[in-house]
Protein backbone atom coordinates (compact mmCIF):
# COMPACT_ATOMS: atom_id res chain seq x y z
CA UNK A 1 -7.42 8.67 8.62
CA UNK A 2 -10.77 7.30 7.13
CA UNK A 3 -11.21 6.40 3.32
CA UNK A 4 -12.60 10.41 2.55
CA UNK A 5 -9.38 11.58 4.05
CA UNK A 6 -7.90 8.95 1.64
CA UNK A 7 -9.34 9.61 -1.14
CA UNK A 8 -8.27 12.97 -1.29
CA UNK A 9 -4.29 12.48 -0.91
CA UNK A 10 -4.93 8.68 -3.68
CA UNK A 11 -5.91 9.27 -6.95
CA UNK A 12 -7.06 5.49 -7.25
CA UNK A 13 -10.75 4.22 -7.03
CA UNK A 14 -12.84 1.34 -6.71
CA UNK A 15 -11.81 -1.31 -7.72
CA UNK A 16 -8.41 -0.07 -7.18
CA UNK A 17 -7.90 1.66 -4.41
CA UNK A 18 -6.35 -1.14 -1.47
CA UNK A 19 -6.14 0.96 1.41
CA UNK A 20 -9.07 0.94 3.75
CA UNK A 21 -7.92 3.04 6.87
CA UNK A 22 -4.79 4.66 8.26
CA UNK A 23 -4.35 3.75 11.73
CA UNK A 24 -0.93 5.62 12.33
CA UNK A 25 1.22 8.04 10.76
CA UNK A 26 3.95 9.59 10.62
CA UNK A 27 7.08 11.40 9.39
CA UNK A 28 8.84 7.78 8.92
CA UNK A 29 6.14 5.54 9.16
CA UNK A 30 2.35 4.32 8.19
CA UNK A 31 0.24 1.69 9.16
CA UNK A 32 -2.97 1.11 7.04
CA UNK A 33 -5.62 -1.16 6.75
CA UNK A 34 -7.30 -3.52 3.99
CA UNK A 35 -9.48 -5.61 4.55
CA UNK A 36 -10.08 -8.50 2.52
CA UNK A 37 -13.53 -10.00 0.77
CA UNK A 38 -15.08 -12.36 -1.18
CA UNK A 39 -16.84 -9.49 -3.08
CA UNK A 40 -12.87 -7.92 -4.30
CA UNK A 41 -13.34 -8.78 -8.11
CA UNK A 42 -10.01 -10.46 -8.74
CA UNK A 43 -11.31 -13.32 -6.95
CA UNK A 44 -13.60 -14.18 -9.33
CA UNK A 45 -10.32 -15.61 -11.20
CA UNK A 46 -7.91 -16.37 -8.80
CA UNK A 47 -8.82 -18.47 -8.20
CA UNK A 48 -12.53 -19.72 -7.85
CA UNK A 49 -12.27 -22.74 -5.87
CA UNK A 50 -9.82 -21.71 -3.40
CA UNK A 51 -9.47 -17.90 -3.68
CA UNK A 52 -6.45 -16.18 -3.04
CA UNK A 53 -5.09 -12.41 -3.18
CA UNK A 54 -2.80 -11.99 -6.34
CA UNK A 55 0.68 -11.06 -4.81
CA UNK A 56 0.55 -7.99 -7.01
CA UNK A 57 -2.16 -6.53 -5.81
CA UNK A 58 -0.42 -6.89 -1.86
CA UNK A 59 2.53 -4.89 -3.35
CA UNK A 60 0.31 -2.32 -4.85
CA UNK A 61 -0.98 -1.83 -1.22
CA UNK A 62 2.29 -1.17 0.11
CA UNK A 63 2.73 1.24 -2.81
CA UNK A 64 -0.47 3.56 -2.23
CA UNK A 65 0.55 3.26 1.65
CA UNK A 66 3.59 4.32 0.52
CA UNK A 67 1.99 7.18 -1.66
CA UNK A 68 0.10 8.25 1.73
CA UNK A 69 3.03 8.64 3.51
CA UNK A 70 5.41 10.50 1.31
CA UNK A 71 2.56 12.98 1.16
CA UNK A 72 2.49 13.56 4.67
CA UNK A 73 6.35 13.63 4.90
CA UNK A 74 6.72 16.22 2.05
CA UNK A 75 3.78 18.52 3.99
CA UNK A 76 3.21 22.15 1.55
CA UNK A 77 5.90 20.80 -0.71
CA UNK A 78 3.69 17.71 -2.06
CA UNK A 79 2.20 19.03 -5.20
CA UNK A 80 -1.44 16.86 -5.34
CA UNK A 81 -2.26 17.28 -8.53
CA UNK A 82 0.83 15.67 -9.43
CA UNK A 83 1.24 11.82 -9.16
CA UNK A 84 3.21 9.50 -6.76
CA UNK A 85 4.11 6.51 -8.88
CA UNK A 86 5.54 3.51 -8.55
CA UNK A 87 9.21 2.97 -10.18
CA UNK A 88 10.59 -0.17 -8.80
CA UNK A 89 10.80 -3.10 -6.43
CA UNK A 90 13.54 -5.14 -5.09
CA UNK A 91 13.78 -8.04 -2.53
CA UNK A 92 9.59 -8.73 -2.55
CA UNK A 93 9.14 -11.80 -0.59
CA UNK A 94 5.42 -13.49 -0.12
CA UNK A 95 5.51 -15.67 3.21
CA UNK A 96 1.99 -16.73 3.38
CA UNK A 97 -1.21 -16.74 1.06
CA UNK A 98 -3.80 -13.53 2.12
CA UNK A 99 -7.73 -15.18 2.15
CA UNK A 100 -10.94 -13.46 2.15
CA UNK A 101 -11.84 -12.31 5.64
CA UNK A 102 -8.29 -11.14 6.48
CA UNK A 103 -7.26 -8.07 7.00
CA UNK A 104 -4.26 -6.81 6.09
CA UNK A 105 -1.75 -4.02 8.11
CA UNK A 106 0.49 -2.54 6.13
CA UNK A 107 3.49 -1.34 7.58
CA UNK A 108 5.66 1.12 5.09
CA UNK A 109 9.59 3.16 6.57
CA UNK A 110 10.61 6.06 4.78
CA UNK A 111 15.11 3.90 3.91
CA UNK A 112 15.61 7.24 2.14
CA UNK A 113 14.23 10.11 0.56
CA UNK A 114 15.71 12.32 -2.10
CA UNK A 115 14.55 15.01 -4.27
CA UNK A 116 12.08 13.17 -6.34
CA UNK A 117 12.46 9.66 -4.99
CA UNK A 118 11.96 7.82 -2.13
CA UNK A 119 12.92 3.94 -1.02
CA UNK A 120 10.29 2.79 1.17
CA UNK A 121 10.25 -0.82 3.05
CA UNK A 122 7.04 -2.23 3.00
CA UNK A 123 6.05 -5.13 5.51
CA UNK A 124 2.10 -6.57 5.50
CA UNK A 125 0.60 -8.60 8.28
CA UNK A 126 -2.21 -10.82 8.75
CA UNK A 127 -2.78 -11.18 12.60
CA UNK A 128 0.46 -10.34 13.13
CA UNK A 129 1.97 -12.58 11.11
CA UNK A 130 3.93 -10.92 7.97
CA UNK A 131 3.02 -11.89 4.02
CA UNK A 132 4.63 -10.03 2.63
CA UNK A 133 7.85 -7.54 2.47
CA UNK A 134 9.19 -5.44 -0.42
CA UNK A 135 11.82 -2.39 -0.67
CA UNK A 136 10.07 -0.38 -3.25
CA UNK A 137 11.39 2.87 -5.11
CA UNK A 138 8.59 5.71 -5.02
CA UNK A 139 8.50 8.72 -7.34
CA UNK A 140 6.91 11.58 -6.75
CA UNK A 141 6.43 15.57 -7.69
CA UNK A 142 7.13 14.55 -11.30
């Protein structure tokens, strides 16, 4: 799935949208790309000298991966021109700092999936070492 083919299941844009590529997906399971530069404007803060990815950004990856896939699972029942959103995380763990010139593969498991929410595990690599995991609570169809 290339960024068009992105764009039209994400509402997010420039400077906001954090997913780059899907390289897999299916009924249980994403994997989708970032990659990371010096141009991304949060660096310009955080910080200058030694510029890092804000862990909050990382989790909003897994969360619009995460929006990607519960669209695909829910097939004619996803309504797009409603919004999947974010309602919670639990057990987020960062393991390593993400640079510019990485790239990141997120990795996102439908747990469960009820009638208007889904918990999704989220694990991101960086050459195939992982980040960053979080169990995050998706809402969607609203």
């Amino acid at each position: 799935m290339d960024i068009d083919q992105i764009k039209k299941l994400l509402p997010h844009r420039y400077p906001f949208l954090f997913i780059d590529r899907v390289t897999s997906l299916t009924d249980h399971e994403i994997v989708a790309l970032k990659n990371v530069t010096m141009n991304e404007p949060y660096f310009a803060g955080h910080f200058p000298n030694f510029p890092i990815m804000p862990g909050v950004i990382i989790i909003e990856a897994i969360a619009q991966a995460s929006g990607i896939l519960i669209a695909k699972k829910l097939g004619d029942l996803y309504d797009p021109n409603k919004l999947v959103l974010f309602l919670g995380i639990e057990k987020a763990r960062f393991k390593d700092m993400v640079r510019p010139g990485d790239q990141l593969k997120i990795v996102c498991t439908i747990q469960h999936l009820r009638t208007k929410i889904a918990r999704v595990l989220g694990k991101v690599y960086v050459d195939e070492k992982i980040v960053c995991e979080a169990d995050l609570m998706i809402g969607f169809n609203n």
